[in-house]
C-alpha atoms as a PDB file:
ATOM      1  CA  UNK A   1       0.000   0.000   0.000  1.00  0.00           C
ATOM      2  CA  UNK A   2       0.929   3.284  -0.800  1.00  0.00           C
ATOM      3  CA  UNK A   3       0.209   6.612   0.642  1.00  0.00           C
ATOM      4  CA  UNK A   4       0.143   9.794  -1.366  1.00  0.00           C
ATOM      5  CA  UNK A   5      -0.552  13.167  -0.975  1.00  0.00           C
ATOM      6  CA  UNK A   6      -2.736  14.221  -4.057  1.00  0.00           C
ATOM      7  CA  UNK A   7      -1.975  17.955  -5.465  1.00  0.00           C
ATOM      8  CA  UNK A   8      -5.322  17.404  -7.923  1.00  0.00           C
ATOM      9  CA  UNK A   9      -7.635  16.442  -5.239  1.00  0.00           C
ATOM     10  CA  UNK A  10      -5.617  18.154  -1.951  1.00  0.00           C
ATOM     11  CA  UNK A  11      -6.297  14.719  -0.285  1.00  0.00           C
ATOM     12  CA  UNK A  12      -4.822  11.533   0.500  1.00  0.00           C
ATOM     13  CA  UNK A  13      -4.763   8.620  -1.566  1.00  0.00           C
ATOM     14  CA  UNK A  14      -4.169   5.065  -1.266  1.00  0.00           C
ATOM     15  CA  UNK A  15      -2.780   2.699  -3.942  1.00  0.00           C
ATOM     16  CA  UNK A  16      -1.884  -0.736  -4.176  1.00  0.00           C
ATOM     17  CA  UNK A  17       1.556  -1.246  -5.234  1.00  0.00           C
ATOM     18  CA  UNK A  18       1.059  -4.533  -7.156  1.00  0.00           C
ATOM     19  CA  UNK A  19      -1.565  -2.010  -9.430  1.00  0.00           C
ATOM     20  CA  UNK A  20       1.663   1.001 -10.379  1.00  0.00           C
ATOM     21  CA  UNK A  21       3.040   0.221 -13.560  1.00  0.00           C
ATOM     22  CA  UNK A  22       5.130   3.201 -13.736  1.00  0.00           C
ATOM     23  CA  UNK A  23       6.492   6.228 -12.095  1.00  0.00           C
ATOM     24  CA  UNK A  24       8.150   9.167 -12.532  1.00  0.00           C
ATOM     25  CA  UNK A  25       9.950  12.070 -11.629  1.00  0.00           C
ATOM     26  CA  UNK A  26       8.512  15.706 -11.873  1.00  0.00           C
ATOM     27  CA  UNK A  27      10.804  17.867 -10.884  1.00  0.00           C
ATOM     28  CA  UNK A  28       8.880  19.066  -7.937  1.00  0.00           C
ATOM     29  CA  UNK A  29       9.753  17.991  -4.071  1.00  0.00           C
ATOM     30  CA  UNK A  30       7.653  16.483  -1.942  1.00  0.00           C
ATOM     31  CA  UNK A  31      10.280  16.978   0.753  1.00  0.00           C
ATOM     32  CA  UNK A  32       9.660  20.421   2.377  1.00  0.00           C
ATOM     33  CA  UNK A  33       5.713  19.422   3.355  1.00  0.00           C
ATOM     34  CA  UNK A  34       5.933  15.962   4.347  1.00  0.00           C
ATOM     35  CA  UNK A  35       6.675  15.941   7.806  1.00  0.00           C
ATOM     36  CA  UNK A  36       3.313  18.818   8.711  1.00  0.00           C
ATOM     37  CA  UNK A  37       1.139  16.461   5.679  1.00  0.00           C
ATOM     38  CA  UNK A  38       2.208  13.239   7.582  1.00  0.00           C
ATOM     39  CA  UNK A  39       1.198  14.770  10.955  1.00  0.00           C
ATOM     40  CA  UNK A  40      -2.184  16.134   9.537  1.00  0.00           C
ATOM     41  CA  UNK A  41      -3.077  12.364   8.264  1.00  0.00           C
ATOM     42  CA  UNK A  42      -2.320  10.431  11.232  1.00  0.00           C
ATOM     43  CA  UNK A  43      -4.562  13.620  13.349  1.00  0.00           C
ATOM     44  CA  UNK A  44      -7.071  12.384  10.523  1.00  0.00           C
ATOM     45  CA  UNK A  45      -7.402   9.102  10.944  1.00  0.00           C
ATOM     46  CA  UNK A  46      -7.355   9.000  15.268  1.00  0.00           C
ATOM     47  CA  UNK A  47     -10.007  11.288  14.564  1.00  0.00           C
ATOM     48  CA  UNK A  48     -12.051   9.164  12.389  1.00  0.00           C
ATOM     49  CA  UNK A  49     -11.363   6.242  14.310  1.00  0.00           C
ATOM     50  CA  UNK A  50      -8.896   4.164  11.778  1.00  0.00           C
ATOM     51  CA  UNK A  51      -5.602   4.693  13.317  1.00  0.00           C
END
């Protein structure tokens, strides 16, 4: 499973790994917000109940 931070949608989304046929790079970094976007989805899911 893989979880991504979607720039479309401003949401995160899961994917299966088996199901990525190909990947590549942009350019951009994800680097600088992951830390504060990883925090925000964990406060998400105790929240909700699924973490």
């Amino acid at each position: 499973m893989v979880l991504a931070w979607c720039c479309l949608r401003q949401d995160w989304r899961h994917f299966h790994a088996a199901g990525i046929e190909a990947a590549g790079l942009n350019g951009r970094s994800f680097r600088p917000r992951r830390v504060g976007l990883l925090r925000e989805y964990m406060s998400m899911r105790r929240m909700s109940g699924t973490g």
